[in-house]
Protein backbone atom coordinates (compact mmCIF):
# COMPACT_ATOMS: atom_id res chain seq x y z
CA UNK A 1 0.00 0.00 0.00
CA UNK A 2 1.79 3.50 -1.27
CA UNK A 3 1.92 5.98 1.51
CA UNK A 4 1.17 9.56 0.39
CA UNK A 5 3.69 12.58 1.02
CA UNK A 6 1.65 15.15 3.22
CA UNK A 7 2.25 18.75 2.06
CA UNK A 8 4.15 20.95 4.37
CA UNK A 9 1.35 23.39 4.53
CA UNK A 10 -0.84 20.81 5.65
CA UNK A 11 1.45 19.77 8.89
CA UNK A 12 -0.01 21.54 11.96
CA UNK A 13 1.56 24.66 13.52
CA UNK A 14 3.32 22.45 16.55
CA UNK A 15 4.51 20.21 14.29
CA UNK A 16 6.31 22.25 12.23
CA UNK A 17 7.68 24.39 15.03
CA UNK A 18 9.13 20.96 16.26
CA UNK A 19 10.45 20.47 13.02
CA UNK A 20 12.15 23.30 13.48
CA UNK A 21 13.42 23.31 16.96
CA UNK A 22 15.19 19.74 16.32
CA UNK A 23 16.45 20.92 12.64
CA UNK A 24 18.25 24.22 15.27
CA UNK A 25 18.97 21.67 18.03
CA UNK A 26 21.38 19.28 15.41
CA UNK A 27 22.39 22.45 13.29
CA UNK A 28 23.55 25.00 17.00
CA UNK A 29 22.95 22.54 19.63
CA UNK A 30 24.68 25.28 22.30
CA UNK A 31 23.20 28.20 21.02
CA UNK A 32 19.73 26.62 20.22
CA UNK A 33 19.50 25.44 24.39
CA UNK A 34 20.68 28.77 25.53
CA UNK A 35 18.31 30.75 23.67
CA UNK A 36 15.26 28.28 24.84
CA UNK A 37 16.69 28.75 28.74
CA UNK A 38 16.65 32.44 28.14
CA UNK A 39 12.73 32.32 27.29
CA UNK A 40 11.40 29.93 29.38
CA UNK A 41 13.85 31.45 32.72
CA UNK A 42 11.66 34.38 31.62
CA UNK A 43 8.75 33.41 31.69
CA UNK A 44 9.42 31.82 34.93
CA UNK A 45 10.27 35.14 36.68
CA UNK A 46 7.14 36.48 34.83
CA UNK A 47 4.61 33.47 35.97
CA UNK A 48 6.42 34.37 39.35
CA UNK A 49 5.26 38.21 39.24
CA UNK A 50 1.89 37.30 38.06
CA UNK A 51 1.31 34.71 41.06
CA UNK A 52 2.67 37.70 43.21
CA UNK A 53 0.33 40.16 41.72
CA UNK A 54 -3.06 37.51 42.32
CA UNK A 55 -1.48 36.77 45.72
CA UNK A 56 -1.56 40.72 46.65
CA UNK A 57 -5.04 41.35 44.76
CA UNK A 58 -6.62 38.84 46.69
CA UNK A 59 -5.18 40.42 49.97
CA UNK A 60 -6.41 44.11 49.11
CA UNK A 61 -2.43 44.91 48.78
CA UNK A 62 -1.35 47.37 45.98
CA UNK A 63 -0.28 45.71 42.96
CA UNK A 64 2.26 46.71 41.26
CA UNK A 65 3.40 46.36 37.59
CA UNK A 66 5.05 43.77 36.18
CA UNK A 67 8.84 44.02 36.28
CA UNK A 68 10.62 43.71 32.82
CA UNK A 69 13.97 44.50 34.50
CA UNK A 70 13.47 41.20 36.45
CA UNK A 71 12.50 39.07 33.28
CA UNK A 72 15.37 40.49 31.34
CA UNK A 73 17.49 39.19 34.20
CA UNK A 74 16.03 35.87 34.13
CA UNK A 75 16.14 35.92 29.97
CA UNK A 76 20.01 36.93 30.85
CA UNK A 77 21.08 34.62 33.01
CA UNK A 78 19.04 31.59 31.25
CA UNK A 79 21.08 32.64 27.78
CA UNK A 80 24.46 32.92 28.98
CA UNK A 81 24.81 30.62 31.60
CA UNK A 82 21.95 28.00 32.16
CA UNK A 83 21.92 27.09 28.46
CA UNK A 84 25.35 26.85 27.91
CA UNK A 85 26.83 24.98 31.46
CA UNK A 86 23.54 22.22 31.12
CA UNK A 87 24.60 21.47 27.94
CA UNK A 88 28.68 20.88 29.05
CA UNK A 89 27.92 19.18 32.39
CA UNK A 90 24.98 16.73 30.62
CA UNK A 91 27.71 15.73 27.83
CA UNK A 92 30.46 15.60 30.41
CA UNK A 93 27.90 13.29 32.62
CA UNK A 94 27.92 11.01 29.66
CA UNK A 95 31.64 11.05 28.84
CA UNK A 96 32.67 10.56 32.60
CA UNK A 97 29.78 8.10 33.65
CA UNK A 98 28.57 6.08 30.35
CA UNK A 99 25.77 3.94 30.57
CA UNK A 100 27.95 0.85 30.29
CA UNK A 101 29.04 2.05 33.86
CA UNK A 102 27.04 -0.55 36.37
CA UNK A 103 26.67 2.05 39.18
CA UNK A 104 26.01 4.89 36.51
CA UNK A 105 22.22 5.93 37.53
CA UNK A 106 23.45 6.42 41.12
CA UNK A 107 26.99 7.72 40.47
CA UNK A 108 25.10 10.95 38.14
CA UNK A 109 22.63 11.45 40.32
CA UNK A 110 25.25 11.89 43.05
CA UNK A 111 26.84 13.95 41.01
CA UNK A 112 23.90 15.98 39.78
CA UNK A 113 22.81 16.68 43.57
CA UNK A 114 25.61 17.02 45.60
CA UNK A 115 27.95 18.85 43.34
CA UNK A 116 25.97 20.24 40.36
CA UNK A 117 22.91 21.69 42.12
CA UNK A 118 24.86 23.51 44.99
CA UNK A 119 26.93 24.70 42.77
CA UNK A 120 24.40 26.06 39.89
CA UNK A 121 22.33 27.99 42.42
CA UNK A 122 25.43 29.87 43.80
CA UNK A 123 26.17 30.65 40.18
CA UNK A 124 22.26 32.26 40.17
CA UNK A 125 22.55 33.90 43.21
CA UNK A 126 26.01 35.44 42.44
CA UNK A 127 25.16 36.57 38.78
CA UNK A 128 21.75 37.70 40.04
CA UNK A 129 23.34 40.01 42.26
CA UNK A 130 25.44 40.80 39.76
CA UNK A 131 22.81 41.68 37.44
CA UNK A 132 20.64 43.88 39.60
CA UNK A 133 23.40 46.03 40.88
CA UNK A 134 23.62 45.08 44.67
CA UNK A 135 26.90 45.09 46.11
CA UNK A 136 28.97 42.15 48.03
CA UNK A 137 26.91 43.02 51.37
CA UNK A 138 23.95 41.81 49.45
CA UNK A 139 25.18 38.79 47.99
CA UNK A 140 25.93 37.36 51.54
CA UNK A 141 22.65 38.39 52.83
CA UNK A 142 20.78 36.50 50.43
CA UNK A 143 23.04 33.66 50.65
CA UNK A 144 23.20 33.41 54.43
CA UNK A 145 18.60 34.27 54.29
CA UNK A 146 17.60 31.84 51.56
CA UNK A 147 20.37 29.96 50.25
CA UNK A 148 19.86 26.63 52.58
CA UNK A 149 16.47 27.05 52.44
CA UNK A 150 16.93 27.03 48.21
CA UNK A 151 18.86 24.48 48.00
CA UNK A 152 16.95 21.69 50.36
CA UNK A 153 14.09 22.83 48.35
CA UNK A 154 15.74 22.18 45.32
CA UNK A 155 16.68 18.71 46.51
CA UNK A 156 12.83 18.08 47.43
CA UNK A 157 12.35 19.45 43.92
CA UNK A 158 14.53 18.69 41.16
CA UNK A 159 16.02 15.05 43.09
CA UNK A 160 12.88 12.82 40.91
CA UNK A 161 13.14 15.10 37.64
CA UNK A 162 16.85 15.06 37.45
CA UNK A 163 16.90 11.24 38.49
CA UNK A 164 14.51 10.71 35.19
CA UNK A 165 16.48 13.54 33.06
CA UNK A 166 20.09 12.33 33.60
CA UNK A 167 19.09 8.60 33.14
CA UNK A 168 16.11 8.44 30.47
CA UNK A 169 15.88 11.22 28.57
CA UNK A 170 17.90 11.22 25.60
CA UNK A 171 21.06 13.82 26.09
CA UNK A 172 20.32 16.59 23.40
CA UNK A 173 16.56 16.83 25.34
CA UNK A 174 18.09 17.37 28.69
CA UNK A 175 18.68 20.69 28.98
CA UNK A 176 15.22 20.90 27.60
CA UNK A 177 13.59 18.89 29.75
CA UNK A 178 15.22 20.50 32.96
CA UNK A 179 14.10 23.82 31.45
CA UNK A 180 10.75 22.55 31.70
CA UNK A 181 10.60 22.05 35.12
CA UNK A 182 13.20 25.38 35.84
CA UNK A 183 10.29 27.03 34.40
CA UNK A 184 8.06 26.76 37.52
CA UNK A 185 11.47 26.58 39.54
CA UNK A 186 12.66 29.73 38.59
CA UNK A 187 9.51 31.28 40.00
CA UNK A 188 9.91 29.27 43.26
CA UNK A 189 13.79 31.29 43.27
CA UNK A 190 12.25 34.54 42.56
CA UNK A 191 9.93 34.42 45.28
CA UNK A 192 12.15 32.76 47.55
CA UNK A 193 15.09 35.58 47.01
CA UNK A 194 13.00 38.59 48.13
């Protein structure tokens, strides 16, 4: 039985943007993650302000207006560094623990949680304070206020979505995939950093 060709024009609108996004993926892997991290970190810090805004309507408070500063921070931080370092570390996770490895799911999870994740959210709350101006007195006031309390909250968190991300999904979704999730994470860290 012949299978006909279906015409590009008759493809629907998410699958050609799929199309798309895995013809930029192969083509500019690096620059392809970072720019998706910079949107969805975005919209993260902007999903954050708007459960901020309902929070304070329903409380009588003043609401404010939205804060494009803090987006473009987000959109910042998710192009130049989330994008980029998730896409080293998850190759380097497969170079340095291949699935061959018996003890692989536990050694990159280890790896993942107790070096990776510490690490990555002093990188956010370091170029976060870079980005909004604050000085070094700042920096270690947020770290000492909300950096445990970040961090065994990212543990709760991230620990079953990285566990299924570093051992199922296939390497050039990762960064993807953890931007997915970092999406309602990174307006769990904006609230949390006030």
């Amino acid at each position: 039985m012949p299978v006909a060709s279906v015409p590009v024009r008759d493809v629907s609108v998410h699958t050609r943007l799929l199309q798309q996004y895995l013809h930029l993926l192969k083509k500019y892997p690096i620059l392809t993650k970072s720019v998706t991290s910079g949107i969805l970190s975005a919209l993260g810090n902007l999903l954050s302000q708007v459960l901020e805004r309902r929070k304070k309507a329903r409380n009588g408070s003043t609401v404010g207006e939205i804060d494009a500063a803090g987006a473009t921070r987000y959109a910042i931080y998710g192009l130049f560094i989330t994008g980029p370092v998730s896409h080293v570390f998850y190759q380097l996770m497969e170079v340095w623990m291949p699935t061959t490895d018996p003890y692989c799911i536990i050694k990159r999870l280890l790896l993942d949680r107790l070096f990776f994740a510490p690490g990555f959210l002093l990188l956010f709350y370091f170029v976060m304070n870079i980005l909004e101006a604050k000085g070094w007195g700042d920096f270690e006031k947020k770290m000492r206020n909300s950096y445990w309390t970040a961090l065994k909250m990212n543990w709760k968190v991230w620990t079953p979505f990285q566990f299924i991300n570093i051992n199922f999904v296939p390497v050039q979704f990762r960064v993807l995939f953890a931007n997915m999730v970092a999406l309602f994470w990174y307006a769990y860290l904006a609230s949390v950093r006030k």
